[in-house]
C-alpha atoms as a PDB file:
ATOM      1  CA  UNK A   1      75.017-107.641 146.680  1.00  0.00           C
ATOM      2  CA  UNK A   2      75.712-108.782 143.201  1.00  0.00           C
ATOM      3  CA  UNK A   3      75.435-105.816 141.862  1.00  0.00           C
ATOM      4  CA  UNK A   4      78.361-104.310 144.401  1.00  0.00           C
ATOM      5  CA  UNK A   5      80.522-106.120 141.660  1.00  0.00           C
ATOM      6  CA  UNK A   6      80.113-104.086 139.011  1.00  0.00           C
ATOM      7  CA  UNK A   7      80.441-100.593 140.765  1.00  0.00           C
ATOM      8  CA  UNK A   8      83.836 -99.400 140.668  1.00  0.00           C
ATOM      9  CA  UNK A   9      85.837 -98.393 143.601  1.00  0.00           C
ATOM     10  CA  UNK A  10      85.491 -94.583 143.097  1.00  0.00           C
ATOM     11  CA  UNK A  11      81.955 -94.956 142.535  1.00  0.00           C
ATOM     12  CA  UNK A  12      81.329 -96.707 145.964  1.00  0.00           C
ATOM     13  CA  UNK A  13      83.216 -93.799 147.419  1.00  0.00           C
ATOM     14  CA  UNK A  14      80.934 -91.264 145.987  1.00  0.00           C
ATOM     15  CA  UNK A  15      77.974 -93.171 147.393  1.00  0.00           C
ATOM     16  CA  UNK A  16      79.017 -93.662 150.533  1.00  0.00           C
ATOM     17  CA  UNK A  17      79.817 -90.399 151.101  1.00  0.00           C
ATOM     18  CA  UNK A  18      76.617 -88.814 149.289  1.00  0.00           C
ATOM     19  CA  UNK A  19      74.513 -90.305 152.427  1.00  0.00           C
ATOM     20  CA  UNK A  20      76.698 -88.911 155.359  1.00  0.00           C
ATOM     21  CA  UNK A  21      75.442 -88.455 158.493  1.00  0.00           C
ATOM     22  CA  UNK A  22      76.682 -87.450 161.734  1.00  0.00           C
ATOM     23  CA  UNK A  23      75.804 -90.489 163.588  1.00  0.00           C
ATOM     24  CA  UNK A  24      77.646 -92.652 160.943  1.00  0.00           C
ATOM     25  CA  UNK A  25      81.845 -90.598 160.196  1.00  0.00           C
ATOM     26  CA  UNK A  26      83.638 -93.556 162.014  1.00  0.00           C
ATOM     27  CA  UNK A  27      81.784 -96.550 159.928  1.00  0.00           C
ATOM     28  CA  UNK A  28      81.875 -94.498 156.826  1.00  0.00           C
ATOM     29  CA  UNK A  29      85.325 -93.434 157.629  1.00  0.00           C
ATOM     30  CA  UNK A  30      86.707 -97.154 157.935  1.00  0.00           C
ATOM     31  CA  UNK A  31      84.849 -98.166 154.856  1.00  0.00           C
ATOM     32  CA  UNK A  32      86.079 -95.187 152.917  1.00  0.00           C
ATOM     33  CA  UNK A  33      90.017 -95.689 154.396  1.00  0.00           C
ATOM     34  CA  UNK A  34      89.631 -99.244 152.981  1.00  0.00           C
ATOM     35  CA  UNK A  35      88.987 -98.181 149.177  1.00  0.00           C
ATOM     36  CA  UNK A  36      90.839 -95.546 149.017  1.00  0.00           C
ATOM     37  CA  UNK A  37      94.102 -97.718 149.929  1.00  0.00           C
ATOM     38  CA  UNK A  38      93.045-100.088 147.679  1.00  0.00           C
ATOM     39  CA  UNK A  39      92.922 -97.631 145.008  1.00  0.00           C
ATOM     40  CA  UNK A  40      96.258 -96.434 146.026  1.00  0.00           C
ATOM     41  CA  UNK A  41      97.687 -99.262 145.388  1.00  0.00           C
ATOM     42  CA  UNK A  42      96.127-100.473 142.494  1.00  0.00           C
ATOM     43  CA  UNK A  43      94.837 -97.750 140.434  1.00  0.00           C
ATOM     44  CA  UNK A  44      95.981 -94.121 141.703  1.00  0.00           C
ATOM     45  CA  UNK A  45      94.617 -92.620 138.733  1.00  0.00           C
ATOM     46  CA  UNK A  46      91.168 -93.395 139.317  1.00  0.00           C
ATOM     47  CA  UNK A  47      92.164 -92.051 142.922  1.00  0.00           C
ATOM     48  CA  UNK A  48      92.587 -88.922 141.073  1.00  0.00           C
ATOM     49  CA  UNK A  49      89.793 -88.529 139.320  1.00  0.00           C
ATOM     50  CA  UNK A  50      87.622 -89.233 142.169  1.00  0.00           C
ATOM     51  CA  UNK A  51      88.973 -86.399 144.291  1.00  0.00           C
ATOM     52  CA  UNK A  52      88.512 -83.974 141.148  1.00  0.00           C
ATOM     53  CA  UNK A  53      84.802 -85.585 140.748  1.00  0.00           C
ATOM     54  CA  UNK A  54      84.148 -85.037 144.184  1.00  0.00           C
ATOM     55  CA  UNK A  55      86.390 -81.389 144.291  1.00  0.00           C
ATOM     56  CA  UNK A  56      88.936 -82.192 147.069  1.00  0.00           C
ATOM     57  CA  UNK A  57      91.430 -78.912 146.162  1.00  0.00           C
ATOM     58  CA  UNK A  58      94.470 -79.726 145.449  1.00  0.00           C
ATOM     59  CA  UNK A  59      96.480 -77.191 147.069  1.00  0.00           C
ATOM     60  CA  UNK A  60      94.720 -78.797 150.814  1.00  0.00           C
ATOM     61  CA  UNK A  61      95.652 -82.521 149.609  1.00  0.00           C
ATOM     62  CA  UNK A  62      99.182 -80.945 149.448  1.00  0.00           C
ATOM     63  CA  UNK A  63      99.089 -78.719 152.201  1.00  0.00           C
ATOM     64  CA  UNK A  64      98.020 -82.005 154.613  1.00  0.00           C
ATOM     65  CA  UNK A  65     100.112 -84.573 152.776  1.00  0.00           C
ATOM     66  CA  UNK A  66     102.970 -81.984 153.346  1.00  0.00           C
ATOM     67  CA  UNK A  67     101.728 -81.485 157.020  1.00  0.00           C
ATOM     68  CA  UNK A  68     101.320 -84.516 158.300  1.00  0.00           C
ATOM     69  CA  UNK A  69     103.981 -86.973 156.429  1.00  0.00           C
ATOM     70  CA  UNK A  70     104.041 -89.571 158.854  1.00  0.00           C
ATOM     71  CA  UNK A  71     100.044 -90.113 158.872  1.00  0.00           C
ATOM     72  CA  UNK A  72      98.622 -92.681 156.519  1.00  0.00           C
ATOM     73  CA  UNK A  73      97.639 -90.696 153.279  1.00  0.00           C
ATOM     74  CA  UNK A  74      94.159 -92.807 152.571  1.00  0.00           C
ATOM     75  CA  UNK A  75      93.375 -90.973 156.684  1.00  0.00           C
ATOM     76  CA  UNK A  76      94.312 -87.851 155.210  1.00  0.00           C
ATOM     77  CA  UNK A  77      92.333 -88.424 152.043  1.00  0.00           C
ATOM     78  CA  UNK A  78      89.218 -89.853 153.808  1.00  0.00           C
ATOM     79  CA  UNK A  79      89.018 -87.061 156.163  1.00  0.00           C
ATOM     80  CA  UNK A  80      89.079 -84.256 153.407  1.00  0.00           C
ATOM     81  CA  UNK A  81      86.483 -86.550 151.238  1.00  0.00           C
ATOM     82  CA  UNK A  82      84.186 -86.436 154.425  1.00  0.00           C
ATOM     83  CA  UNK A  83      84.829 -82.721 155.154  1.00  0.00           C
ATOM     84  CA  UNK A  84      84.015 -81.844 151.676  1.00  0.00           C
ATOM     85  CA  UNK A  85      80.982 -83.813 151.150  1.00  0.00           C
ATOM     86  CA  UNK A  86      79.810 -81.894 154.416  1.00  0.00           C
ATOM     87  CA  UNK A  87      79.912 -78.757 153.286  1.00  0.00           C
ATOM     88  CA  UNK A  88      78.113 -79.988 149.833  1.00  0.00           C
ATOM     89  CA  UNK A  89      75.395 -80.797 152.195  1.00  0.00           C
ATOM     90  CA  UNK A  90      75.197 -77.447 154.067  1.00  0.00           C
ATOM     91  CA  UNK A  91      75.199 -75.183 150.935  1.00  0.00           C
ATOM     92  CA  UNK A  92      72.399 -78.081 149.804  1.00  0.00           C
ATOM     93  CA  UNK A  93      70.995 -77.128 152.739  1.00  0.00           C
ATOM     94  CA  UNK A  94      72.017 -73.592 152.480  1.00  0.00           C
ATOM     95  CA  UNK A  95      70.476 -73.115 149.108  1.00  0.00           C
ATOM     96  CA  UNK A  96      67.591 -75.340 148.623  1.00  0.00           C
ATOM     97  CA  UNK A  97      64.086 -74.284 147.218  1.00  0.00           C
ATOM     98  CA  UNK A  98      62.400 -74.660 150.723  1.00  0.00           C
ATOM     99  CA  UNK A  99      64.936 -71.743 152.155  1.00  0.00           C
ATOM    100  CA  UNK A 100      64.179 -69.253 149.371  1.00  0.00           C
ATOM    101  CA  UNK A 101      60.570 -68.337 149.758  1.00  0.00           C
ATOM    102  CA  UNK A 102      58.304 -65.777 147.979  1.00  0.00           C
ATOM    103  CA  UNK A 103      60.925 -62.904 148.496  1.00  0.00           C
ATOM    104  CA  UNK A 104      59.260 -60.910 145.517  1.00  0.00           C
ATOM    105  CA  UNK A 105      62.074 -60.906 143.730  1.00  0.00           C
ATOM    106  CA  UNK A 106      62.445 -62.670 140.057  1.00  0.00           C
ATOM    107  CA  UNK A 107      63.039 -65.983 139.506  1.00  0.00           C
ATOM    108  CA  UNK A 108      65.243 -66.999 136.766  1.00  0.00           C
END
C-alpha cells in the first residue's frame, strides 16, 4: 500500500480500468467516480490528459455533458472511461494473435 502514494490519480484510473470485468462495473465505478471528482477539483488538467491518454472523444464528453446537465459530470465521465476501456478489450479480443491463424496469407 505504500507504494499507492506515489501513483498519481490518473494513473490509478488507468489501472483500474485496464483490469475490467463484468462482475466488477459498480466497485470499479465507485472507485473511479471518487478520483475523478477529486481530480476535478483539484487538478482538471490532469483530468484532461487522462481522457486523451485513455481516448474518451471529445465530441461524446460534450454531447453527454450537454445531454445530461443536471447529472454529476465525474458519473458521466466514469461511465464513458468504462465504456471505452470495453471496447479496448473487445478489439484486444477482436484482434489478438490467437484469432488470426495460419490463413496463408503474409505476415508483416
Amino acid at each position: 500500500m505504500e507504494k499507492d502514494k506515489f501513483i498519481s490519480l490518473p494513473d490509478k484510473i488507468v489501472e483500474i480500468t485496464n483490469n475490467l470485468q463484468l462482475n466488477s462495473i459498480n466497485e470499479i465505478r465507485e472507485k473511479l467516480l471518487v478520483l475523478i471528482n477529486e481530480l476535478i477539483n483539484e487538478d482538471f488538467h490532469s483530468l484532461i490528459q487522462l481522457l486523451y491518454r485513455i481516448d474518451v472523444s471529445e465530441k461524446k464528453i460534450r454531447l453527454y455533458l450537454n445531454e445530461k446537465q443536471n447529472e454529476n459530470a465525474a458519473s458521466i465521465l466514469a461511465d464513458l472511461i468504462i465504456e471505452r476501456q470495453f471496447q479496448k478489450i473487445e478489439s484486444r479480443k477482436k484482434f489478438s494473435s490467437g484469432n488470426n491463424k495460419d490463413s496463408g496469407e503474409e505476415k508483416w
